[in-house]
Protein backbone atom coordinates (compact mmCIF):
# COMPACT_ATOMS: atom_id res chain seq x y z
CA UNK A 1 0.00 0.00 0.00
CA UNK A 2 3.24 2.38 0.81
CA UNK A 3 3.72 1.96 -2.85
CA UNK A 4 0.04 3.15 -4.07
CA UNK A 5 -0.08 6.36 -1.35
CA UNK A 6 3.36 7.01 -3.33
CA UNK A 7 2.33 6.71 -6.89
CA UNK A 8 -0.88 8.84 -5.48
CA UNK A 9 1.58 11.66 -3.81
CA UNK A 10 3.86 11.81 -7.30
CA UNK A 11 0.45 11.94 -9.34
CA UNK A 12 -0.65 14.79 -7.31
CA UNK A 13 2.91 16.49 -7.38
CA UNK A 14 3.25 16.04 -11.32
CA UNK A 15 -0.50 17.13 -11.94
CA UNK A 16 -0.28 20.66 -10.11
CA UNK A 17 2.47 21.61 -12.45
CA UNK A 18 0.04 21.22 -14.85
CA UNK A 19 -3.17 22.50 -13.18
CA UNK A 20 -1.87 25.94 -12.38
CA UNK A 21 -0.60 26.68 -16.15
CA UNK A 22 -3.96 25.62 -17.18
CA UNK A 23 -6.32 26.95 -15.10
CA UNK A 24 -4.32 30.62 -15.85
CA UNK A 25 -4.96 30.13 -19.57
CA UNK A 26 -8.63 28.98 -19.05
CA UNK A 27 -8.79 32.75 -17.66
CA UNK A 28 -7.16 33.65 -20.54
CA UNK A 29 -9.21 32.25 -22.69
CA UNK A 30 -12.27 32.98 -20.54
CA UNK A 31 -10.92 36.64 -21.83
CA UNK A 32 -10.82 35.51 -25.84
CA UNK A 33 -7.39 35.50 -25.88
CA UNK A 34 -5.46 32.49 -26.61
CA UNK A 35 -1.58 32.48 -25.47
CA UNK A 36 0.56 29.65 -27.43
CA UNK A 37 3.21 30.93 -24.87
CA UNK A 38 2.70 28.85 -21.94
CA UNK A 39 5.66 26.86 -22.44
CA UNK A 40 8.04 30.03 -23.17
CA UNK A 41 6.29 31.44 -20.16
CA UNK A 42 6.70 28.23 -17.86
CA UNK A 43 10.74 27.77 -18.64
CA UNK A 44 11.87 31.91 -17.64
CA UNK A 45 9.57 31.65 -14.53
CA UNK A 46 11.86 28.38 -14.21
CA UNK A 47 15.14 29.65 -14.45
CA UNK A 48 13.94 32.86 -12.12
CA UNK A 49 12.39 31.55 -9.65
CA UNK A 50 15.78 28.94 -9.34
CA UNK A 51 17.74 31.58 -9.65
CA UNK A 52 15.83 33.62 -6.56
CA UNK A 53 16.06 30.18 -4.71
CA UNK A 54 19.91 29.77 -4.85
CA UNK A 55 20.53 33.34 -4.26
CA UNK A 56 18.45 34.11 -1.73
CA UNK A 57 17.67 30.67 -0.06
CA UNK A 58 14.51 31.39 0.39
CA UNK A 59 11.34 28.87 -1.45
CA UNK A 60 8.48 32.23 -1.28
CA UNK A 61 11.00 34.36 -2.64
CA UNK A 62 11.69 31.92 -5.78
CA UNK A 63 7.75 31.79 -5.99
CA UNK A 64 7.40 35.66 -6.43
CA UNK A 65 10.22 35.33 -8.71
CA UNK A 66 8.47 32.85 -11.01
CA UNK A 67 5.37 34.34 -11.14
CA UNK A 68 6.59 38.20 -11.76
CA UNK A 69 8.77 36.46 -14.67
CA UNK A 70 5.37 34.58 -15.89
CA UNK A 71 3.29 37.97 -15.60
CA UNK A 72 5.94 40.28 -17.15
CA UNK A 73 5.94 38.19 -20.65
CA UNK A 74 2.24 37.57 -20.46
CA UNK A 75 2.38 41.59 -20.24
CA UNK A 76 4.26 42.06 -23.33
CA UNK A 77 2.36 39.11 -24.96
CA UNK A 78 -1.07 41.05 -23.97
CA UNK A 79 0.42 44.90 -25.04
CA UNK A 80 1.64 43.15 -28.47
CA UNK A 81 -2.16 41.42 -29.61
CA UNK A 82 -4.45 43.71 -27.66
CA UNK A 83 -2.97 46.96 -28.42
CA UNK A 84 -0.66 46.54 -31.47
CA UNK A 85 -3.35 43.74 -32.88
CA UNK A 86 -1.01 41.30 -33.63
CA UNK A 87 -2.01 37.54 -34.65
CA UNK A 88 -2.41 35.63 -31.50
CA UNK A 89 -1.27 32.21 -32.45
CA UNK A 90 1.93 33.62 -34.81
CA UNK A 91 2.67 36.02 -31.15
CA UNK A 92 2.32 33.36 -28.89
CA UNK A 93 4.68 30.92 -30.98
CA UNK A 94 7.13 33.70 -31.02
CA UNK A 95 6.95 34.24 -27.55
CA UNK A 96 7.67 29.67 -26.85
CA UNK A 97 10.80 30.19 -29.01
CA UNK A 98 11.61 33.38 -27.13
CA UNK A 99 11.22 31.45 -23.60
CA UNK A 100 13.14 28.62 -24.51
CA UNK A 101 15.99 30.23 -25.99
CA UNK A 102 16.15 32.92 -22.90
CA UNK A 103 16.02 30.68 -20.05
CA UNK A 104 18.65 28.51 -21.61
CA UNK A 105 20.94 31.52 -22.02
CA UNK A 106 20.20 32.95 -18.57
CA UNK A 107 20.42 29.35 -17.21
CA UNK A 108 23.81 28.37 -18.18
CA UNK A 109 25.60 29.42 -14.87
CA UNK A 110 22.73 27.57 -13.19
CA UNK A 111 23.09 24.06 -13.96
CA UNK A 112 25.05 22.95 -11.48
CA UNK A 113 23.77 25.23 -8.76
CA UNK A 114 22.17 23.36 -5.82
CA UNK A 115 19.19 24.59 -4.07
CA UNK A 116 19.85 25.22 0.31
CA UNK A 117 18.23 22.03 1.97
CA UNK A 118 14.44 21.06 1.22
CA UNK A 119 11.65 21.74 3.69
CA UNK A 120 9.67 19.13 5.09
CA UNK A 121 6.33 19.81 5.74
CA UNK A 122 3.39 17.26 8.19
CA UNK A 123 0.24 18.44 8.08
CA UNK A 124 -1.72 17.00 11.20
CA UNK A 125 -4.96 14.72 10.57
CA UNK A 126 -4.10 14.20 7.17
CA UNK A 127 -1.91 11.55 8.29
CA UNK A 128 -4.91 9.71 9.72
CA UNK A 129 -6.58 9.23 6.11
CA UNK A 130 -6.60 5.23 5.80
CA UNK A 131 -3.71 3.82 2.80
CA UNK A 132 -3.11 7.64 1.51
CA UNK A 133 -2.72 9.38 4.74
CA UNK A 134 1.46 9.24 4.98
CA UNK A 135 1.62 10.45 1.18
CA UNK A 136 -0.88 13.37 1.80
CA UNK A 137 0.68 14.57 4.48
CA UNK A 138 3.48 15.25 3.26
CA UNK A 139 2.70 17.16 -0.20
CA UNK A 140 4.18 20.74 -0.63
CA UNK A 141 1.63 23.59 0.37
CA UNK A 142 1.31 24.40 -3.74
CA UNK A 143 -0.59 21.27 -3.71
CA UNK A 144 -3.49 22.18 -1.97
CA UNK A 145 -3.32 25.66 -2.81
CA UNK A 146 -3.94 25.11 -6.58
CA UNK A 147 -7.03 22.63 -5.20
CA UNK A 148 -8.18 26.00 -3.20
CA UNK A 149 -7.71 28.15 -6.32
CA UNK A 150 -9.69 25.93 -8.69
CA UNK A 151 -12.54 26.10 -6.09
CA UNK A 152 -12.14 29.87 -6.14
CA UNK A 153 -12.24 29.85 -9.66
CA UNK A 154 -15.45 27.99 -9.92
CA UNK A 155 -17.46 30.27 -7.57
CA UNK A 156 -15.44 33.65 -8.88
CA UNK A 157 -16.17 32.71 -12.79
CA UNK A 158 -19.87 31.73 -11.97
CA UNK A 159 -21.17 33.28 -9.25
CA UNK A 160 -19.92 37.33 -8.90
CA UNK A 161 -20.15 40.02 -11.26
CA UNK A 162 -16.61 40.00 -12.14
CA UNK A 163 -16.44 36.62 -13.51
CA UNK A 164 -19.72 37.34 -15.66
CA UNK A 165 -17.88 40.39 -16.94
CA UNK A 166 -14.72 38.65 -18.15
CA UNK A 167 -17.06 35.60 -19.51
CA UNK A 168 -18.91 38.36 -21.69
CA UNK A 169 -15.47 39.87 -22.89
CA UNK A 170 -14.56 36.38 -24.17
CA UNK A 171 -18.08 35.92 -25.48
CA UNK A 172 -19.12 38.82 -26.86
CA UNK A 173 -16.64 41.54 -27.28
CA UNK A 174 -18.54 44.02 -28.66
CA UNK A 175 -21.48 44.11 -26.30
CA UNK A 176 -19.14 44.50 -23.10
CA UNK A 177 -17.80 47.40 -24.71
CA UNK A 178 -21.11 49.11 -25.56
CA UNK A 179 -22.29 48.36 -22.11
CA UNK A 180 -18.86 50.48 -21.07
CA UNK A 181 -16.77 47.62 -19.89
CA UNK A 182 -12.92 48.43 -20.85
CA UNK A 183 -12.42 45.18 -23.15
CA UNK A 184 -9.01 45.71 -24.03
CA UNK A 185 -8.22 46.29 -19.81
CA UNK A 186 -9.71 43.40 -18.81
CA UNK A 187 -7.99 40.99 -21.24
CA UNK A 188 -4.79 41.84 -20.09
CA UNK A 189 -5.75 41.35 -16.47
CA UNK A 190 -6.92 37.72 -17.43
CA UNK A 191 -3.17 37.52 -19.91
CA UNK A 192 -1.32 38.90 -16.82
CA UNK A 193 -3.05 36.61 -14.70
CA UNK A 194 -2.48 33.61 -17.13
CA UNK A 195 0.86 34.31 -17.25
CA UNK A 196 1.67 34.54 -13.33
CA UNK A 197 -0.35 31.18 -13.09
CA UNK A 198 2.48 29.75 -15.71
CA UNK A 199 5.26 31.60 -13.41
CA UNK A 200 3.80 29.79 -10.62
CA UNK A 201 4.04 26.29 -12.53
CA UNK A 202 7.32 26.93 -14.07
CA UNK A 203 8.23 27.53 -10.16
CA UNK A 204 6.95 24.61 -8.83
CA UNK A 205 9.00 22.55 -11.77
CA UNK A 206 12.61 23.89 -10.58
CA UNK A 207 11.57 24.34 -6.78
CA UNK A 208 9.51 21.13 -5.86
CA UNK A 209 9.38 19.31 -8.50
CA UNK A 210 12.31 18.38 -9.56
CA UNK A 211 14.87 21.05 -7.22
CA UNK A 212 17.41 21.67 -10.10
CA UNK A 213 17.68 23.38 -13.60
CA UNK A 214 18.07 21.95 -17.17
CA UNK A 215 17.97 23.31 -20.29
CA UNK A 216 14.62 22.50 -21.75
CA UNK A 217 12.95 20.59 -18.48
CA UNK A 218 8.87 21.70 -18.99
CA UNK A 219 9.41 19.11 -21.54
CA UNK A 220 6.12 19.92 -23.41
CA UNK A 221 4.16 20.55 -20.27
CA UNK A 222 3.29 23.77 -21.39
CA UNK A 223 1.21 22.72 -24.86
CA UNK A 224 -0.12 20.01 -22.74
CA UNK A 225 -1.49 22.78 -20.67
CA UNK A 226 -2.99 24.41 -23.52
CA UNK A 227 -4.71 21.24 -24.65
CA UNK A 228 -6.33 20.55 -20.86
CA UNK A 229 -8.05 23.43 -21.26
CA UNK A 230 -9.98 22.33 -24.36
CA UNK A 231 -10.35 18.78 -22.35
CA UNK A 232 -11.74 20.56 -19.69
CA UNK A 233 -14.37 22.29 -21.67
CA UNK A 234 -12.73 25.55 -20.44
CA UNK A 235 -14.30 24.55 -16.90
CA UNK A 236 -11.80 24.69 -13.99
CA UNK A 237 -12.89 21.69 -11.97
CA UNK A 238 -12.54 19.36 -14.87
CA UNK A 239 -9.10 21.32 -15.88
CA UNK A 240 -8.21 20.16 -12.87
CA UNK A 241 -9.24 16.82 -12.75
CA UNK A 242 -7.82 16.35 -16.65
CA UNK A 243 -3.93 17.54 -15.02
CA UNK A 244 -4.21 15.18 -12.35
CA UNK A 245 -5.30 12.26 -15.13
CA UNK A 246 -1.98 13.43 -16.98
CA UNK A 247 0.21 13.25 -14.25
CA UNK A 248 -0.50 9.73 -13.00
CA UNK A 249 -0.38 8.97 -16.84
CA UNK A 250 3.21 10.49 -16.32
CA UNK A 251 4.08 8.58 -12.95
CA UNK A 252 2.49 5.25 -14.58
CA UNK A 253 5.37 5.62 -16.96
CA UNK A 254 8.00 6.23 -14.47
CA UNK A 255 5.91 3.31 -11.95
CA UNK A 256 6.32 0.95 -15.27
CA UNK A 257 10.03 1.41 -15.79
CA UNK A 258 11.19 0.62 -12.00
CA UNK A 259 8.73 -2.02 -12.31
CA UNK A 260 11.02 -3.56 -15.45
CA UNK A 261 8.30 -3.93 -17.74
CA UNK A 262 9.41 -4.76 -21.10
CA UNK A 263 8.04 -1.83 -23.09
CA UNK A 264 11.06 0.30 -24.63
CA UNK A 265 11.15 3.12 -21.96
CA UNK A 266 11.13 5.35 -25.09
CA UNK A 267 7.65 4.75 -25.95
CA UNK A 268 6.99 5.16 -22.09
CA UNK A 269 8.18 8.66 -22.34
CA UNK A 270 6.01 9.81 -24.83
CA UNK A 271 2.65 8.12 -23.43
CA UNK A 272 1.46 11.16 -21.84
CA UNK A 273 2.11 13.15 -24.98
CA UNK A 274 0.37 10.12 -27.15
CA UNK A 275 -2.76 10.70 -24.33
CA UNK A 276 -3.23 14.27 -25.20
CA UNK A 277 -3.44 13.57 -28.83
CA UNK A 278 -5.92 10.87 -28.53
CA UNK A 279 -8.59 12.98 -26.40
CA UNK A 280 -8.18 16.13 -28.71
CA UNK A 281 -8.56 14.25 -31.41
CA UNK A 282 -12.00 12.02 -29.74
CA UNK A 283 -12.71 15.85 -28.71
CA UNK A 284 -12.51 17.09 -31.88
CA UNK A 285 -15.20 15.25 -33.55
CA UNK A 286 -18.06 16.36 -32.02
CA UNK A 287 -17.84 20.15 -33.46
CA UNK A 288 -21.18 21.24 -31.84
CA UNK A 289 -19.97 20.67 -28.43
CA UNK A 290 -16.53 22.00 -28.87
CA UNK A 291 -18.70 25.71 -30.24
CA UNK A 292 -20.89 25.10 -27.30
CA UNK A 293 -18.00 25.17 -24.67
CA UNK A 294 -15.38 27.47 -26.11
CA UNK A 295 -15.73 30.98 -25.69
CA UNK A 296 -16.92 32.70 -28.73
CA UNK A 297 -14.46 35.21 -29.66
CA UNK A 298 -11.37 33.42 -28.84
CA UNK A 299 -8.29 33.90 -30.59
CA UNK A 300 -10.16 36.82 -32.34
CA UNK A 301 -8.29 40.76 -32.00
CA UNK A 302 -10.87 43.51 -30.47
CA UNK A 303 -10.62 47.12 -32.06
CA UNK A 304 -13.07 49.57 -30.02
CA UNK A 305 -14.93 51.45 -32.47
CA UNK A 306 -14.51 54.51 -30.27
């Protein structure tokens, strides 16, 4: 049973990497605007937050770093398609390509750096939960924090004023604006937002995760980000139970190999990217549904005619 509370623990570890890039571009999105960028996004707030980490020893202070990395490209990303109108899916490309290559060039002096020791943390009467108790009581505070946030999402997208504004934006562009809601304003709240949510993943990669940099180490995690979203019908309970699917998809693989199964460990590796292609493409066939979900005017540029 020690090993099933484990494989539990490391699905709920690998999964909130995943859950907090996601649910910030479901607000994104929510907006109309779609940000390719994730992964760009995810591998600076990487490399910063480690950097904050080694230099100042200090876990919140990498944190910060990550997400006012993730906000600060989101901000440039939002200024460069809101403003400047600029195609969304050619910017946010431009803006993966500009992530990778930056955090590898900022990250050279980095890869051998060591983070100061790891906190433990025991959170009382969670140990007492029967088979998963030991595993859950020792997760990192992001863990249950990005549970609290989806909650908050839910009641903040569908039940206050605010979240009906920003779902109109991404519905109905036009109409906000005529009813005097600042479009353009509000869409890069929900980019910035997006973008710290990525800062806070890309943290959580180089912090928790796995406590060390690489060149490249998202790995993907950013596009598989993106597609959770549309698997989640742009809802952020079911974003969130679609990254915790993917990461015990991604700890199954890991759980095979020690295991010794005799599957090349290749084809292991790219099971959770083979997963994502299968449910957008089952997703993809039903059309109707996919226009009934998404948010009307996303990935199309607002110009207010006044």
């Amino acid at each position: 049973m020690d090993v099933y509370a484990l494989l539990f623990a490391s699905t709920l570890n690998a999964g909130t990497v995943l859950a907090l890039a996601a649910l910030g571009e479901l607000v994104a999105e929510k907006a109309g605007v779609l940000n390719l960028g994730v992964e760009g996004m995810m591998l600076c707030a990487a490399i910063a937050a480690f950097a904050v980490g080694v230099h100042s020893g200090s876990d919140l202070l990498g944190f910060v770093g990550g997400a006012v990395a993730g906000a600060a490209l989101a901000a440039v990303f939002g200024w460069l398609v809101i403003w400047l109108g600029t195609n969304q899916y050619a910017t946010g490309l431009a803006l993966m390509l500009f992530g990778s290559g930056l955090s590898a060039f900022v990250g050279i002096d980095y890869v051998q750096a060591t983070l100061s020791a790891r906190p433990s943390f025991s959170w009382l009467g969670l140990g007492d939960v029967p088979l998963l108790g030991p595993a859950l009581a020792r997760l990192h505070p992001m863990v249950y924090l990005t549970m609290l946030l989806a909650a908050a999402l839910v009641w903040w997208l569908y039940r206050t004023r605010a979240g009906l504004v920003l779902r109109s934006v991404g519905e109905s562009p036009q109409s906000a604006h005529a009813l005097g809601y600042p479009v353009r304003w509000i869409r890069l709240a929900a980019v910035v937002f997006g973008g710290a949510m990525a800062g806070l993943a890309g943290a959580y990669l180089t912090l928790v995760y796995t406590p060390l940099w690489t060149e490249g180490m998202v790995a993907g995690k950013g596009w598989i980000a993106l597609a959770l979203v549309v698997f989640g019908t742009w809802r952020p309970a079911r974003v969130l139970l679609g990254a915790y699917l993917f990461g015990g998809v991604t700890m199954l693989q890991f759980y095979s190999q020690s295991q010794g199964t005799a599957i090349a460990p290749q084809f292991l590796a790219m099971t959770p990217y083979l997963a994502t292609i299968v449910v957008l493409a089952l997703i993809s066939r039903n059309a109707a549904w996919i226009r009934t979900n998404m948010p009307a005017s996303l990935g199309k540029p607002f110009t207010p005619n006044s």
